[in-house]
C-alpha atoms as a PDB file:
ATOM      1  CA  UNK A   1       0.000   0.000   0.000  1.00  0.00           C
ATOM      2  CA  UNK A   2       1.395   2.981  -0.872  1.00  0.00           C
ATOM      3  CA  UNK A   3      -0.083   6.773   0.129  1.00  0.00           C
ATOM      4  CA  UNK A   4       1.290   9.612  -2.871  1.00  0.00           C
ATOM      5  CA  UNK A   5      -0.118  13.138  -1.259  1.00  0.00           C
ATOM      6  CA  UNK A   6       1.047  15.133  -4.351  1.00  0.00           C
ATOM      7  CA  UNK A   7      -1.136  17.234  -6.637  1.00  0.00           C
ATOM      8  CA  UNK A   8      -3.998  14.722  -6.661  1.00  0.00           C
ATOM      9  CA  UNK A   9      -4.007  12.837  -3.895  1.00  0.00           C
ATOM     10  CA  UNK A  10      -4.262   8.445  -3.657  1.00  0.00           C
ATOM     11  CA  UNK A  11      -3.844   5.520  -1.763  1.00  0.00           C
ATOM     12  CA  UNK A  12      -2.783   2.696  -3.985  1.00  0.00           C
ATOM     13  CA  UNK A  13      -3.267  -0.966  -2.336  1.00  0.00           C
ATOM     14  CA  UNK A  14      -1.847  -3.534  -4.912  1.00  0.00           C
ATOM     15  CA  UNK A  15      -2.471  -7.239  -3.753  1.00  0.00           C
ATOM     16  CA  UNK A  16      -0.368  -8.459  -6.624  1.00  0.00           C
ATOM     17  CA  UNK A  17      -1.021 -10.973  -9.696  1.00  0.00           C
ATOM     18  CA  UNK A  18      -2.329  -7.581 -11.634  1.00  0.00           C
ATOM     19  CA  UNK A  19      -4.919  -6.433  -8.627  1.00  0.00           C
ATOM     20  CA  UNK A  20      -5.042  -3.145  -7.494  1.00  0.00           C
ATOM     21  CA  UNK A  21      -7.674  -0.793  -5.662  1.00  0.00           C
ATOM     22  CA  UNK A  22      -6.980   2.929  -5.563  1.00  0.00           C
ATOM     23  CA  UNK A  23      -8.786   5.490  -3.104  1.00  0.00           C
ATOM     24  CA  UNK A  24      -9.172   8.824  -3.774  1.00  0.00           C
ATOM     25  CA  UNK A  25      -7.904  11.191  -0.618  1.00  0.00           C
ATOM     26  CA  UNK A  26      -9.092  14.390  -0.090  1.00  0.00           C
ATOM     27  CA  UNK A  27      -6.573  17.400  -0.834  1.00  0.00           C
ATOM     28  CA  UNK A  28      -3.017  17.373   0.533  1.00  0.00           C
ATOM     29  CA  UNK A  29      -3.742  21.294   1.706  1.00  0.00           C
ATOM     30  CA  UNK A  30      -5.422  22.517   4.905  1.00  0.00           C
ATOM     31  CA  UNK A  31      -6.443  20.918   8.320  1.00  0.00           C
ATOM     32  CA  UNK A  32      -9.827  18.725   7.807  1.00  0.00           C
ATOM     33  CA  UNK A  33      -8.108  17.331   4.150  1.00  0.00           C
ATOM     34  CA  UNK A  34      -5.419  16.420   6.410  1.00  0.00           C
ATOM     35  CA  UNK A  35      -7.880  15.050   9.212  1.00  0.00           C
ATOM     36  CA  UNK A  36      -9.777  13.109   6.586  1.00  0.00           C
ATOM     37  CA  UNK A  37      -7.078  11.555   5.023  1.00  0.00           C
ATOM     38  CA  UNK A  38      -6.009  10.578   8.342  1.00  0.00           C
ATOM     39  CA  UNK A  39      -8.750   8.900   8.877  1.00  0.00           C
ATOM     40  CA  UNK A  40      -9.234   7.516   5.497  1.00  0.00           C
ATOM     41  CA  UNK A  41      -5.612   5.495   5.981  1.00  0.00           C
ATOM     42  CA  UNK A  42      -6.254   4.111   9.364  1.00  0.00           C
ATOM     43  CA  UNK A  43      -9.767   2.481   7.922  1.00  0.00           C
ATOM     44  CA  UNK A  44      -8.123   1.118   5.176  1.00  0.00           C
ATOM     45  CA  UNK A  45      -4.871  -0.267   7.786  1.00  0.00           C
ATOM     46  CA  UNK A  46      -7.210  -1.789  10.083  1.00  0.00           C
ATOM     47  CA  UNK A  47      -9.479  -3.234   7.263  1.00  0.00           C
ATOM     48  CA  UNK A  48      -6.137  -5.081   6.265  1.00  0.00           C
ATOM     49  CA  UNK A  49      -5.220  -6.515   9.738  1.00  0.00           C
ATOM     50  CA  UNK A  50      -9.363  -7.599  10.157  1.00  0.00           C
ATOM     51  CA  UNK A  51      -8.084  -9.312   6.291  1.00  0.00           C
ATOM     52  CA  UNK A  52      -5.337 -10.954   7.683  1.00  0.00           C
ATOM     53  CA  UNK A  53      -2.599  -8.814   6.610  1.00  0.00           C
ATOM     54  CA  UNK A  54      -0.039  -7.822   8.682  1.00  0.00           C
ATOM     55  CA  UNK A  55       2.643  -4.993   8.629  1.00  0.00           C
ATOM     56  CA  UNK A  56       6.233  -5.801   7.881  1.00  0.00           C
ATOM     57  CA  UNK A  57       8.051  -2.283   6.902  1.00  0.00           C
ATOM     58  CA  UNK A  58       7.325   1.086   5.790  1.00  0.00           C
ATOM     59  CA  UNK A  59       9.669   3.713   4.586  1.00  0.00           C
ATOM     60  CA  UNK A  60       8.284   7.495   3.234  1.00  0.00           C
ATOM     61  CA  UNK A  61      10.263   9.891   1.253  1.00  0.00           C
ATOM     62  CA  UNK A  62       9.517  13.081  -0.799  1.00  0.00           C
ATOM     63  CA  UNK A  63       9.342  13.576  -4.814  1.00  0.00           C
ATOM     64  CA  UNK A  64       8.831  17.141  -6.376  1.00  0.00           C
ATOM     65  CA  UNK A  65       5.029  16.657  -6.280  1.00  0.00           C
ATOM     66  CA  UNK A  66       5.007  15.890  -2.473  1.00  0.00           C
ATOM     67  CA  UNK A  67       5.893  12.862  -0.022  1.00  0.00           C
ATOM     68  CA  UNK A  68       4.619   9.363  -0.774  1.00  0.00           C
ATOM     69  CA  UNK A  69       4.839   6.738   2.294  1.00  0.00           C
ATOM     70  CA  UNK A  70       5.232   2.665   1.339  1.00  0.00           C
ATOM     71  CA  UNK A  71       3.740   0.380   3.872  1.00  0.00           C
ATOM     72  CA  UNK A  72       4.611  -3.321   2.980  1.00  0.00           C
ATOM     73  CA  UNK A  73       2.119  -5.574   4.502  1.00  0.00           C
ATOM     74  CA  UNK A  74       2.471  -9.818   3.867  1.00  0.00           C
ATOM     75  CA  UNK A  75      -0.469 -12.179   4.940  1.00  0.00           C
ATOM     76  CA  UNK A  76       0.242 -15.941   6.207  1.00  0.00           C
END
């Protein structure tokens, strides 16, 4: 799962094998986008530990377009 907060904002969850699910965030500018988006990442984190998945590294970084965060998550 990756987050990319740059001009338009997504969180991209690939499962591999070619299958992908992308969410649309709110804007990466002011304090309820930021709230929102918040919120919108911890449904989708928990919805993968209720799945089975759970968390084995994350890293974030920053491109000219804004910061993306990687969260690596493996399921038994």
């Amino acid at each position: 799962m990756y987050e990319f907060a740059g001009g338009s904002s997504n969180l991209i969850i690939s499962y591999g094998r070619g299958k992908s699910e992308v969410i649309d965030m709110n804007g990466p500018i002011g304090k309820k986008d930021q709230q929102r988006n918040t919120d919108k990442v911890q449904e989708v984190l928990d919805r993968l530990y209720t799945e089975g998945y759970h968390l084995v590294t994350s890293a974030g970084g920053s491109t000219t377009t804004g910061p993306v965060v990687t969260f690596v998550f493996r399921r038994d």
